[in-house]
C-alpha atoms as a PDB file:
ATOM      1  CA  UNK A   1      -6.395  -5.998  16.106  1.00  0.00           C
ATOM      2  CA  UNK A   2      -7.786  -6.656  19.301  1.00  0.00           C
ATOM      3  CA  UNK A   3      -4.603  -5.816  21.052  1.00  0.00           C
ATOM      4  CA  UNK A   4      -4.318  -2.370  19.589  1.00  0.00           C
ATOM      5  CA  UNK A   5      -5.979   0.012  21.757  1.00  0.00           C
ATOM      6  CA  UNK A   6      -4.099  -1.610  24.813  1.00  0.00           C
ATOM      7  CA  UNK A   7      -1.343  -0.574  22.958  1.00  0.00           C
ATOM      8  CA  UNK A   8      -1.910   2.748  21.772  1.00  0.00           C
ATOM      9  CA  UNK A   9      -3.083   3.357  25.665  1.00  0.00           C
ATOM     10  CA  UNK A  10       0.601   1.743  26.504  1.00  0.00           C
ATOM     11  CA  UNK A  11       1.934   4.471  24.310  1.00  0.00           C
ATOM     12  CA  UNK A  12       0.228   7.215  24.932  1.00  0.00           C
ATOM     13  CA  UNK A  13       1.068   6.582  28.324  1.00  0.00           C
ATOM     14  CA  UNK A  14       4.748   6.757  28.214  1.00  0.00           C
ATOM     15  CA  UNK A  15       4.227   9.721  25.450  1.00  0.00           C
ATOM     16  CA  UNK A  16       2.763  11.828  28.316  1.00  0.00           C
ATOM     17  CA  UNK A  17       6.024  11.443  30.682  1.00  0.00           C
ATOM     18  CA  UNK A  18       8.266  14.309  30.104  1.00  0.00           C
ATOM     19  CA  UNK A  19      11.976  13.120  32.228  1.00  0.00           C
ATOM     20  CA  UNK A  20      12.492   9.763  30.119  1.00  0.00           C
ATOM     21  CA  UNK A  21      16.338   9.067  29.708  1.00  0.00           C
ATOM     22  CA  UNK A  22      16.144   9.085  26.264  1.00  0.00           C
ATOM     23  CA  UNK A  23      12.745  11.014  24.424  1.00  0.00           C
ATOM     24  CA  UNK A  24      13.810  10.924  21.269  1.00  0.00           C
ATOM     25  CA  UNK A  25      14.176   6.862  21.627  1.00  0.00           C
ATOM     26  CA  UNK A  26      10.367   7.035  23.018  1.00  0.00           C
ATOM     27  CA  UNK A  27       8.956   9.451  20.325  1.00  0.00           C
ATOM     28  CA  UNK A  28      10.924   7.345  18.137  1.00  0.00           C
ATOM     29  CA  UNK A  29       8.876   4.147  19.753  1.00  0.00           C
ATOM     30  CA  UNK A  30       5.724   6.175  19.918  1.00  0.00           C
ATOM     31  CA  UNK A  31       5.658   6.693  15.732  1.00  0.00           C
ATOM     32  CA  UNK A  32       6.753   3.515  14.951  1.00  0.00           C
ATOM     33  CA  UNK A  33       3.442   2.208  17.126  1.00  0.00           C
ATOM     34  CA  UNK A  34       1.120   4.844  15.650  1.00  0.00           C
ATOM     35  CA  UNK A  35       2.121   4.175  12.017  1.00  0.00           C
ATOM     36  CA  UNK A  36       1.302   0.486  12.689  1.00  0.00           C
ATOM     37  CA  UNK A  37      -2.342   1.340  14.179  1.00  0.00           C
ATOM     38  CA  UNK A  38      -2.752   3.789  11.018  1.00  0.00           C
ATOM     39  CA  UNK A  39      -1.641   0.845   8.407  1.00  0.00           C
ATOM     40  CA  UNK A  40      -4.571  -1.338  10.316  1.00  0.00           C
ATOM     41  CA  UNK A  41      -7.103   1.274  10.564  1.00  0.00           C
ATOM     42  CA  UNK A  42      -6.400   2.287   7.032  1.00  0.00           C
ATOM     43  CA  UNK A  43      -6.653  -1.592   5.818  1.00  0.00           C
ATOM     44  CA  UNK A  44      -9.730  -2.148   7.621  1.00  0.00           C
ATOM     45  CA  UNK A  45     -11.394   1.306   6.405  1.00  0.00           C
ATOM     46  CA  UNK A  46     -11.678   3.548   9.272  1.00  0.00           C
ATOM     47  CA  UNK A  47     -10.574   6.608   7.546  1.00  0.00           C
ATOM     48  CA  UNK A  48     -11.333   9.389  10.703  1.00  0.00           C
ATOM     49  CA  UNK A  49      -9.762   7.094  13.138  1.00  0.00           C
ATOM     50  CA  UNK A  50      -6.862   6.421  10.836  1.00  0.00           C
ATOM     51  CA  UNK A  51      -5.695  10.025   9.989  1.00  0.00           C
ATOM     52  CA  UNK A  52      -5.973  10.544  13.638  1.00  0.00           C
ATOM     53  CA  UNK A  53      -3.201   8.010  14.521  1.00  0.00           C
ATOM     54  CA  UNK A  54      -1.620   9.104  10.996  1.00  0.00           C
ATOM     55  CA  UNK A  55      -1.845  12.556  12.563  1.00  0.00           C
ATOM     56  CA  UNK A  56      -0.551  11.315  15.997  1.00  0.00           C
ATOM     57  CA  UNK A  57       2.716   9.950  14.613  1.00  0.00           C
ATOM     58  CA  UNK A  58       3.746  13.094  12.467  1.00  0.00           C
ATOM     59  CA  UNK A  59       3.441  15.252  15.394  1.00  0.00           C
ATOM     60  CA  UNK A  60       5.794  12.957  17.214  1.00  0.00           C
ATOM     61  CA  UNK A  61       8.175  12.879  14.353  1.00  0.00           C
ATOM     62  CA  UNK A  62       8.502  16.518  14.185  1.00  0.00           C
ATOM     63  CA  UNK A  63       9.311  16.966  17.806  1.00  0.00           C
ATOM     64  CA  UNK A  64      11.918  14.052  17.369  1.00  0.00           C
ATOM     65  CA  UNK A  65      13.749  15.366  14.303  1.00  0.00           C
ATOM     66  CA  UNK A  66      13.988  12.870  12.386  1.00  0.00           C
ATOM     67  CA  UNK A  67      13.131  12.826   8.484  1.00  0.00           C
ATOM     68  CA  UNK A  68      13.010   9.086   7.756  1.00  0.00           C
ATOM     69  CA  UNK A  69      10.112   9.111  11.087  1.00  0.00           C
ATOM     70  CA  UNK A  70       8.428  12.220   9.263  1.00  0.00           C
ATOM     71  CA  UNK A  71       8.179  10.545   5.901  1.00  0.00           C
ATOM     72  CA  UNK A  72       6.858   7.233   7.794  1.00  0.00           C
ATOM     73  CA  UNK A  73       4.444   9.236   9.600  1.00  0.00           C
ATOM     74  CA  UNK A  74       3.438  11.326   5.959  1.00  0.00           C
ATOM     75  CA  UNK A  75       3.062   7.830   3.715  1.00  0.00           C
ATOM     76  CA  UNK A  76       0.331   7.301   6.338  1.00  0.00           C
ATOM     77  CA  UNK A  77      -1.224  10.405   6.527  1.00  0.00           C
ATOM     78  CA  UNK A  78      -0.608  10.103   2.741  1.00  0.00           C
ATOM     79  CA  UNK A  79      -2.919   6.805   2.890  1.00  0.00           C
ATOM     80  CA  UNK A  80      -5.023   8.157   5.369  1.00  0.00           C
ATOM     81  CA  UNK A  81      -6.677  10.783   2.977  1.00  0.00           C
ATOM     82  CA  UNK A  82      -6.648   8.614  -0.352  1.00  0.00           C
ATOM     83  CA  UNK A  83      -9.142   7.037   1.835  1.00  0.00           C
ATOM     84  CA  UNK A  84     -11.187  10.009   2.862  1.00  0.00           C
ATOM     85  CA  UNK A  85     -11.391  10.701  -0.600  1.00  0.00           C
ATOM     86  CA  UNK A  86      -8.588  13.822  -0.523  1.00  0.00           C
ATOM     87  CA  UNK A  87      -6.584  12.104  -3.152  1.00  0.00           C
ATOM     88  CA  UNK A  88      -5.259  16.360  -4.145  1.00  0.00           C
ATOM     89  CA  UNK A  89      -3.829  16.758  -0.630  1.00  0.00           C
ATOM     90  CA  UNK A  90      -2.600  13.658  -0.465  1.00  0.00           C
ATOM     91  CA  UNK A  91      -0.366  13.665  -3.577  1.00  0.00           C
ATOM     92  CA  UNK A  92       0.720  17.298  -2.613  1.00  0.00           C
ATOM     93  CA  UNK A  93       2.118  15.339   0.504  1.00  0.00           C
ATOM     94  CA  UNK A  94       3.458  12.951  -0.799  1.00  0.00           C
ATOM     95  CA  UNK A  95       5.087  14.584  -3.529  1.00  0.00           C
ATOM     96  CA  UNK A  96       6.528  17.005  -1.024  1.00  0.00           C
ATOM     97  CA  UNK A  97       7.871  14.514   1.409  1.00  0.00           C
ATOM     98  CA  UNK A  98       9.207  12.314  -1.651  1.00  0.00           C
ATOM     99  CA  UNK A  99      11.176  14.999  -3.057  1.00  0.00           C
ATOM    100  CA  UNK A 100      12.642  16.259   0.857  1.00  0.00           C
ATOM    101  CA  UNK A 101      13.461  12.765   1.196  1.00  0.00           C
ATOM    102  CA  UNK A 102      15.459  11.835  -1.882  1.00  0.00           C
ATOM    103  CA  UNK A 103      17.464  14.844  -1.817  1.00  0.00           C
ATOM    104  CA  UNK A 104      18.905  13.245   1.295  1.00  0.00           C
ATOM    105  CA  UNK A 105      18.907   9.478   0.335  1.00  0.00           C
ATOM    106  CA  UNK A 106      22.190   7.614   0.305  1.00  0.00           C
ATOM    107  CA  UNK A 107      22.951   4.001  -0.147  1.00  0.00           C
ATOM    108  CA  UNK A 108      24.125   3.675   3.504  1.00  0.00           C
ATOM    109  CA  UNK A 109      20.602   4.956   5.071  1.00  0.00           C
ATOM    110  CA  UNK A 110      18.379   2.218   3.517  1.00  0.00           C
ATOM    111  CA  UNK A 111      15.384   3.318   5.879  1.00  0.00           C
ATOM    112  CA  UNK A 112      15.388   6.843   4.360  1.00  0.00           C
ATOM    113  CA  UNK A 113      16.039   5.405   0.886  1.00  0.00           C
ATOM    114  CA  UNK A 114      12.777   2.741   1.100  1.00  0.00           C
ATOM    115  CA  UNK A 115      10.955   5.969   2.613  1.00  0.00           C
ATOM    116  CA  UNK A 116      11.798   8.280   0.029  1.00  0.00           C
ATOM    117  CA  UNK A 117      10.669   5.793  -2.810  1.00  0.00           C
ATOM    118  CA  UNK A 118       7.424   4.187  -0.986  1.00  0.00           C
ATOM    119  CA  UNK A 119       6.321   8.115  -1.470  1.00  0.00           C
ATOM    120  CA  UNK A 120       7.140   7.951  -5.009  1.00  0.00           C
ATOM    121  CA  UNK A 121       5.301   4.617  -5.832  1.00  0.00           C
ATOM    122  CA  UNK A 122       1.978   5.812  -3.868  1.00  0.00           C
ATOM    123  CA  UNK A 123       2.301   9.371  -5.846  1.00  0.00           C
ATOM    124  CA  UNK A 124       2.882   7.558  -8.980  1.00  0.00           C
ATOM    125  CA  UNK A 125      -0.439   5.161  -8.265  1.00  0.00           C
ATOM    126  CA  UNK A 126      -2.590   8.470  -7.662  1.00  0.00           C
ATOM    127  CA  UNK A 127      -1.424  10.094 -10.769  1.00  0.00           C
ATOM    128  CA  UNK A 128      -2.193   6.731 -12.472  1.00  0.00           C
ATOM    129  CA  UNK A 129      -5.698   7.365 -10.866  1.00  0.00           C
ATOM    130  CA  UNK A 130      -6.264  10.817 -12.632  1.00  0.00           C
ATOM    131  CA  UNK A 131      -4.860   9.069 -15.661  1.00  0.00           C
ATOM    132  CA  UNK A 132      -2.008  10.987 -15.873  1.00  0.00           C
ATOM    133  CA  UNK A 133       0.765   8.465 -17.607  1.00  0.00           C
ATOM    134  CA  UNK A 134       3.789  11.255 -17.735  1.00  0.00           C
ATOM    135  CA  UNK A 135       3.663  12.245 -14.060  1.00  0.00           C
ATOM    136  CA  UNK A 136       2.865   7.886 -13.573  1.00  0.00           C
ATOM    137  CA  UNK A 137       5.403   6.457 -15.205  1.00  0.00           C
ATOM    138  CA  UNK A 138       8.140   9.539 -14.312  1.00  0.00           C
ATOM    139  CA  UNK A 139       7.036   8.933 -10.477  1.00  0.00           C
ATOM    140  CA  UNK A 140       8.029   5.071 -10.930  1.00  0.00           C
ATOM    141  CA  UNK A 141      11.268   6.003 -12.393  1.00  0.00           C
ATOM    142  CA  UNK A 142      12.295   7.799  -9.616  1.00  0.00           C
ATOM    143  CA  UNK A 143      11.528   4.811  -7.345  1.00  0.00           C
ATOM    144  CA  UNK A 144      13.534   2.824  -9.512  1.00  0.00           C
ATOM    145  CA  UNK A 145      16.502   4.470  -9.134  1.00  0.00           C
ATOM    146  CA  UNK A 146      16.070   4.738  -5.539  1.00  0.00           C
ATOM    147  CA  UNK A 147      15.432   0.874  -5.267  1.00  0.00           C
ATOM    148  CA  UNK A 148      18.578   0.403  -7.256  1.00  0.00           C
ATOM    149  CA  UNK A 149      20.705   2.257  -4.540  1.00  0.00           C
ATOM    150  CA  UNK A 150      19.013   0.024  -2.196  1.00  0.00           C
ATOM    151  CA  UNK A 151      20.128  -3.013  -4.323  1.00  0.00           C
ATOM    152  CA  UNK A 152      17.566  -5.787  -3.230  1.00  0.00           C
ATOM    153  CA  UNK A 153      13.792  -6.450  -1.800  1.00  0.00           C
ATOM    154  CA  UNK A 154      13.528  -5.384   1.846  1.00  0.00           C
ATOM    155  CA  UNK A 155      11.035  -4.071   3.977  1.00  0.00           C
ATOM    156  CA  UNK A 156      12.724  -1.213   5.874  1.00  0.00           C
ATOM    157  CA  UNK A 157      10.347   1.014   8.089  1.00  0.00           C
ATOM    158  CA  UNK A 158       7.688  -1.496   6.846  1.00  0.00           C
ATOM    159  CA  UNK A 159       7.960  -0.152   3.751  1.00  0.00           C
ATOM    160  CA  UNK A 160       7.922  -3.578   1.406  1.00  0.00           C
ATOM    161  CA  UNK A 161      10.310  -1.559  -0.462  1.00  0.00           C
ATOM    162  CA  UNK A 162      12.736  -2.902  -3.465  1.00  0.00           C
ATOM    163  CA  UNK A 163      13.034  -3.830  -6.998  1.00  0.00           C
ATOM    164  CA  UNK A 164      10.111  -6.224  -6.675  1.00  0.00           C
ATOM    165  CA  UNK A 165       7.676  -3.691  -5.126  1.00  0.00           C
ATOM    166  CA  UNK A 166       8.638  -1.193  -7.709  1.00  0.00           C
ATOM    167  CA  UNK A 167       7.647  -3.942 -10.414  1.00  0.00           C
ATOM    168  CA  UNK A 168       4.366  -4.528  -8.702  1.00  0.00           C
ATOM    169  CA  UNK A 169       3.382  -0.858  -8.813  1.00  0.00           C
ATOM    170  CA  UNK A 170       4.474  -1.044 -12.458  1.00  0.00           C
ATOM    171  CA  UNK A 171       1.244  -3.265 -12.777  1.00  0.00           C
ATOM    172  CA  UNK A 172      -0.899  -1.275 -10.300  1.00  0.00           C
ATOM    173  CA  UNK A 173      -0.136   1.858 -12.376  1.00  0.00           C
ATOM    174  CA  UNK A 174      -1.254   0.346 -15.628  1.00  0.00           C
ATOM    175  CA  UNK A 175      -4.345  -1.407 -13.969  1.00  0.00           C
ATOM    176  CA  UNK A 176      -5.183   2.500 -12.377  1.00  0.00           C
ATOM    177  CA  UNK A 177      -4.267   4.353 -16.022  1.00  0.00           C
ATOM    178  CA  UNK A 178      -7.144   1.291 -17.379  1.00  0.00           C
ATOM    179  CA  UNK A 179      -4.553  -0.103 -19.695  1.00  0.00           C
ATOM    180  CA  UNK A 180      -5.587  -4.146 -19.142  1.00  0.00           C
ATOM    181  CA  UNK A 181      -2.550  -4.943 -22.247  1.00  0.00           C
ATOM    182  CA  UNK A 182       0.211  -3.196 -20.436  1.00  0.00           C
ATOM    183  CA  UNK A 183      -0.364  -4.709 -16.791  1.00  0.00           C
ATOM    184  CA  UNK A 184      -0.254  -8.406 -18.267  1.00  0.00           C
ATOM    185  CA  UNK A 185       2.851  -7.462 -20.014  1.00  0.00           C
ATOM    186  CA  UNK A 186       4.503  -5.982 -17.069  1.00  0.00           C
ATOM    187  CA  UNK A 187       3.536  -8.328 -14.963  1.00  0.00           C
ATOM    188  CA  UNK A 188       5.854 -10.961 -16.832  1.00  0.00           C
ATOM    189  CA  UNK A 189       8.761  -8.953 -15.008  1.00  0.00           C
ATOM    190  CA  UNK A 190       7.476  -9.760 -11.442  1.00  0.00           C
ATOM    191  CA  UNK A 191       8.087 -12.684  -9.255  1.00  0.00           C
ATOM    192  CA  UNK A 192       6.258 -12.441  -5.985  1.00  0.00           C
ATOM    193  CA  UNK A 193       8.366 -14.811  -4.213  1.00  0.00           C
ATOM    194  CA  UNK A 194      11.445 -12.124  -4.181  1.00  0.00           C
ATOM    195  CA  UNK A 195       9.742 -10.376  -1.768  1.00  0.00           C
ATOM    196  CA  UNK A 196      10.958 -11.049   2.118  1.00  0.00           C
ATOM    197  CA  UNK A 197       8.424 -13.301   3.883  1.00  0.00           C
ATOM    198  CA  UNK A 198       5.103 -11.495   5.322  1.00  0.00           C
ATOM    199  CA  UNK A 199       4.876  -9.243   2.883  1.00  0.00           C
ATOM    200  CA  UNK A 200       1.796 -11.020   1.518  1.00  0.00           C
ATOM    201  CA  UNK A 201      -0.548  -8.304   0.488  1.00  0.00           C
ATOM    202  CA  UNK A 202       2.267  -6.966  -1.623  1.00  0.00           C
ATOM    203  CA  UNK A 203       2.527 -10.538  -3.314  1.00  0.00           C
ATOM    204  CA  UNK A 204      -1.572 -11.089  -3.719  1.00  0.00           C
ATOM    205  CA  UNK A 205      -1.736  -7.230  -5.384  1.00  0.00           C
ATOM    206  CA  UNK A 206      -0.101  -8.526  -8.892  1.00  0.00           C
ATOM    207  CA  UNK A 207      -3.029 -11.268  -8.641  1.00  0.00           C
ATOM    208  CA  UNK A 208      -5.357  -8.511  -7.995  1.00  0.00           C
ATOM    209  CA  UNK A 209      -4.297  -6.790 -11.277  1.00  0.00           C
ATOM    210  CA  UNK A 210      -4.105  -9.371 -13.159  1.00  0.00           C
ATOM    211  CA  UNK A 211      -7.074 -10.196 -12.225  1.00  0.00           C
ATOM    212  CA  UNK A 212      -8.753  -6.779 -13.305  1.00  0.00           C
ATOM    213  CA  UNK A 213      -6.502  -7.064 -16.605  1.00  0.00           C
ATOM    214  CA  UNK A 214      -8.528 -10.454 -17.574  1.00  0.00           C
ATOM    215  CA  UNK A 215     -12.197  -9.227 -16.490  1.00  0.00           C
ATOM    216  CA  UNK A 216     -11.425  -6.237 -18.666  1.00  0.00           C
ATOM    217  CA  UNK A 217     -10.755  -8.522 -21.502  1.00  0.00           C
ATOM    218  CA  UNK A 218     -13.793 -10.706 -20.348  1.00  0.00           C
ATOM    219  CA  UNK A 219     -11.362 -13.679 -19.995  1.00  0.00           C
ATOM    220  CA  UNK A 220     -13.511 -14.421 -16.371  1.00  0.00           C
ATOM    221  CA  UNK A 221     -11.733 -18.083 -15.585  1.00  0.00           C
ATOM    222  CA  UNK A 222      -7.848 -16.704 -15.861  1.00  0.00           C
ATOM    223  CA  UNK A 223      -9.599 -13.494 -13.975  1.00  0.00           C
ATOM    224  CA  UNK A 224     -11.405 -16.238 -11.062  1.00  0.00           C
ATOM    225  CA  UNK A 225      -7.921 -18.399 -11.149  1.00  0.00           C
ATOM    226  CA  UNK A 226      -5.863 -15.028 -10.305  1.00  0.00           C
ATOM    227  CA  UNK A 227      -8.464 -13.940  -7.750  1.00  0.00           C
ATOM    228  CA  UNK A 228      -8.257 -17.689  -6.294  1.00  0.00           C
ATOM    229  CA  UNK A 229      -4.726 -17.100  -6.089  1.00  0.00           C
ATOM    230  CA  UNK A 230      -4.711 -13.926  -4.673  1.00  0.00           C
ATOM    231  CA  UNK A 231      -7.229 -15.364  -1.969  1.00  0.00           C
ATOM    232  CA  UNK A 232      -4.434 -18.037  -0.982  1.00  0.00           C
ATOM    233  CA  UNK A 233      -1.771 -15.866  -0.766  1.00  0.00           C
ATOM    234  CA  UNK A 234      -3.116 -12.926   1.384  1.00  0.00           C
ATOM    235  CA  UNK A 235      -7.194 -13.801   2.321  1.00  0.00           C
ATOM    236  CA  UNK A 236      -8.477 -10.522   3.510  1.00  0.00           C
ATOM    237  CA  UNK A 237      -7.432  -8.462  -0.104  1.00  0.00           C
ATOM    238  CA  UNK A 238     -10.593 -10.519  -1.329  1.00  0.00           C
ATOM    239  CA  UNK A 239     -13.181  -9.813   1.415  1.00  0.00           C
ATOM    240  CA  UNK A 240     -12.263  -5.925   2.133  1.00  0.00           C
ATOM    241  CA  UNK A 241     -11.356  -5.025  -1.285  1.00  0.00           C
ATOM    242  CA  UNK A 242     -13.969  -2.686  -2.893  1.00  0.00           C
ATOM    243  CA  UNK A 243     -12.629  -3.139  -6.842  1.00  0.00           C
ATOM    244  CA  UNK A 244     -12.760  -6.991  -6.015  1.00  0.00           C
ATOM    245  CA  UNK A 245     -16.604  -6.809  -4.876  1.00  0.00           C
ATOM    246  CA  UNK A 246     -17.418  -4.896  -8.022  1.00  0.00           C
ATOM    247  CA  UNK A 247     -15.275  -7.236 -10.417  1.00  0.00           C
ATOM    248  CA  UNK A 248     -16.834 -10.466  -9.299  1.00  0.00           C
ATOM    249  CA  UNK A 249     -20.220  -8.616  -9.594  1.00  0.00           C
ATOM    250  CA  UNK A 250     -19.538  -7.698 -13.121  1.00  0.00           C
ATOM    251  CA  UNK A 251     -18.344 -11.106 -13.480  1.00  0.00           C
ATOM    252  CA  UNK A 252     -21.363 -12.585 -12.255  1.00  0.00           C
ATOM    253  CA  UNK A 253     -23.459 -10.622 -14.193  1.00  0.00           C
ATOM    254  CA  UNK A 254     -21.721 -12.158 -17.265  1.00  0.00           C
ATOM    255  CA  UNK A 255     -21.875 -15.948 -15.879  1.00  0.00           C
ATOM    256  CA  UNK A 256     -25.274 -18.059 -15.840  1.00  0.00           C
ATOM    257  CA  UNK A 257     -25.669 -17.751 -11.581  1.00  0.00           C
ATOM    258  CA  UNK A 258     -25.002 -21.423 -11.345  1.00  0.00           C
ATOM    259  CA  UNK A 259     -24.533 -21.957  -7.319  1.00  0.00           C
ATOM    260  CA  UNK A 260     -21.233 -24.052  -5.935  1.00  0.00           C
ATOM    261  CA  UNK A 261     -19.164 -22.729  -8.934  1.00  0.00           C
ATOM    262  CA  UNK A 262     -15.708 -21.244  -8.201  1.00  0.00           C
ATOM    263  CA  UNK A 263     -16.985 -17.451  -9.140  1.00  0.00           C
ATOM    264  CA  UNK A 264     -20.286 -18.165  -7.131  1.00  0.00           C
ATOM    265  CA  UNK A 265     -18.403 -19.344  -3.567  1.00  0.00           C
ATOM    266  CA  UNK A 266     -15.592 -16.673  -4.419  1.00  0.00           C
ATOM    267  CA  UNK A 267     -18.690 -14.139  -4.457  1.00  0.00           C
ATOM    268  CA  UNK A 268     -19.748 -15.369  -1.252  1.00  0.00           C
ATOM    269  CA  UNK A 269     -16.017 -15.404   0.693  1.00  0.00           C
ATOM    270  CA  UNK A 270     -16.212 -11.972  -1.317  1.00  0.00           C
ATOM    271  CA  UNK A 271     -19.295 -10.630   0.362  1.00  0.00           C
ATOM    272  CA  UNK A 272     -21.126  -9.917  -2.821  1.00  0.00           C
ATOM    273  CA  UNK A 273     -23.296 -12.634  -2.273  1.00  0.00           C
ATOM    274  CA  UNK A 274     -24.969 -14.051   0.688  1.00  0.00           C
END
């Protein structure tokens, strides 16, 4: 993180420069580094300062032509205003670019393909926010098929897309449509460990979930083992995640506020607690 402005300035640098051999190669470049500084910014909360770089990179993808750049550039703009609290425009965009992109997706363009269905799985996790389980569950079934022309777990255009990632969101939508029954059942289906290596917040989300599926069930030790485990896998989805702070609260509100338990030094890690 402390590289990033160096290399934004790098970027923006070269951006500027007009008689390179090859611009579409550099705008190319340009949104690939932008779309990384929005996935950080967006992670990390900065909402203004991520749509700007979200904004940054689909300007450069429109003046390079290319689609599988645009929708790239869109999933973050996409993110980008889930987290200024514009979940409307962002499902209009990422419905739109979903749809644009799967008309054009085709086994032998797996970029465009894990494009077309990371669109589908974020749409499908904001209509599971507005508890709408047609649109949900329809929106997940179009990732499905696109992750079965893929044919296996990848992470083309940074995507994390696949079979696996699909499953995940399976739990995420349940978890978001407040169904705690149907996210431990679906859960069953997923093994983390498919997933290509690095992809670690993808793998410590299904322990987030679970988590939330316990606390609603006030089962708080299965709910504090799957947070532990979520913790090991991917450490910062515990200490920046807002639902986390507020199920460990709820959580301690329920437990006798005995210090040096596992919930008590998970609260603190957490920062619910000092």
């Amino acid at each position: 993180m402390t590289d990033l402005p160096e290399i934004l300035l790098a970027a923006d640098s070269l951006h500027r420069v007009e008689d390179v051999d090859d611009r579409r190669e550099m705008l190319l470049s340009y949104v690939s580094t932008y779309v990384m500084a929005a996935k950080l910014l967006t992670k990390m909360g900065a909402a203004d300062l991520a749509q700007l770089a979200a904004d940054r990179c689909a300007n450069a993808a429109l003046e390079a032509g290319s689609l599988e750049a645009q929708g790239m550039a869109a999933y973050q703009v996409v993110c980008a205003l889930l987290r200024a609290d514009r979940p409307e425009d962002a499902e209009n965009l990422a419905l739109k670019m979903a749809s644009r992109l799967s008309s054009q997706a085709r086994s032998d363009a797996p970029s465009l393909v894990s494009v077309a269905g990371s669109l589908w799985l974020i749409s499908a996790v904001i209509a599971g926010r507005r508890t709408d389980r047609v649109e949900a569950y329809g929106r997940l079934d179009q990732a499905e098929h696109l992750a079965e022309m893929l044919g296996h777990d990848a992470n083309f255009a940074w995507t994390a897309f696949g079979p696996t990632n699909v499953a995940i969101h399976r739990v995420s939508v349940a978890a978001e449509l407040g169904d705690a029954r149907e996210a431990l059942e679906v859960a069953t289906a997923v093994d983390p460990d498919a997933l290509p290596a690095g992809l670690n917040s993808r793998r410590a989300q299904v322990y987030l979930d679970l988590a939330w599926a316990q606390a609603q069930r006030k089962r708080d030790s299965e709910a504090i083992l799957h947070l532990l485990e979520a913790e090991r896998v991917a450490p910062n989805a515990i200490r920046y995640n807002v639902v986390v702070r507020e199920m460990v609260r709820e959580m301690l509100t329920r437990s006798k506020r005995t210090k040096f338990t596992a919930l008590h030094n998970l609260a603190v890690r957490a920062g619910v607690l000092d």
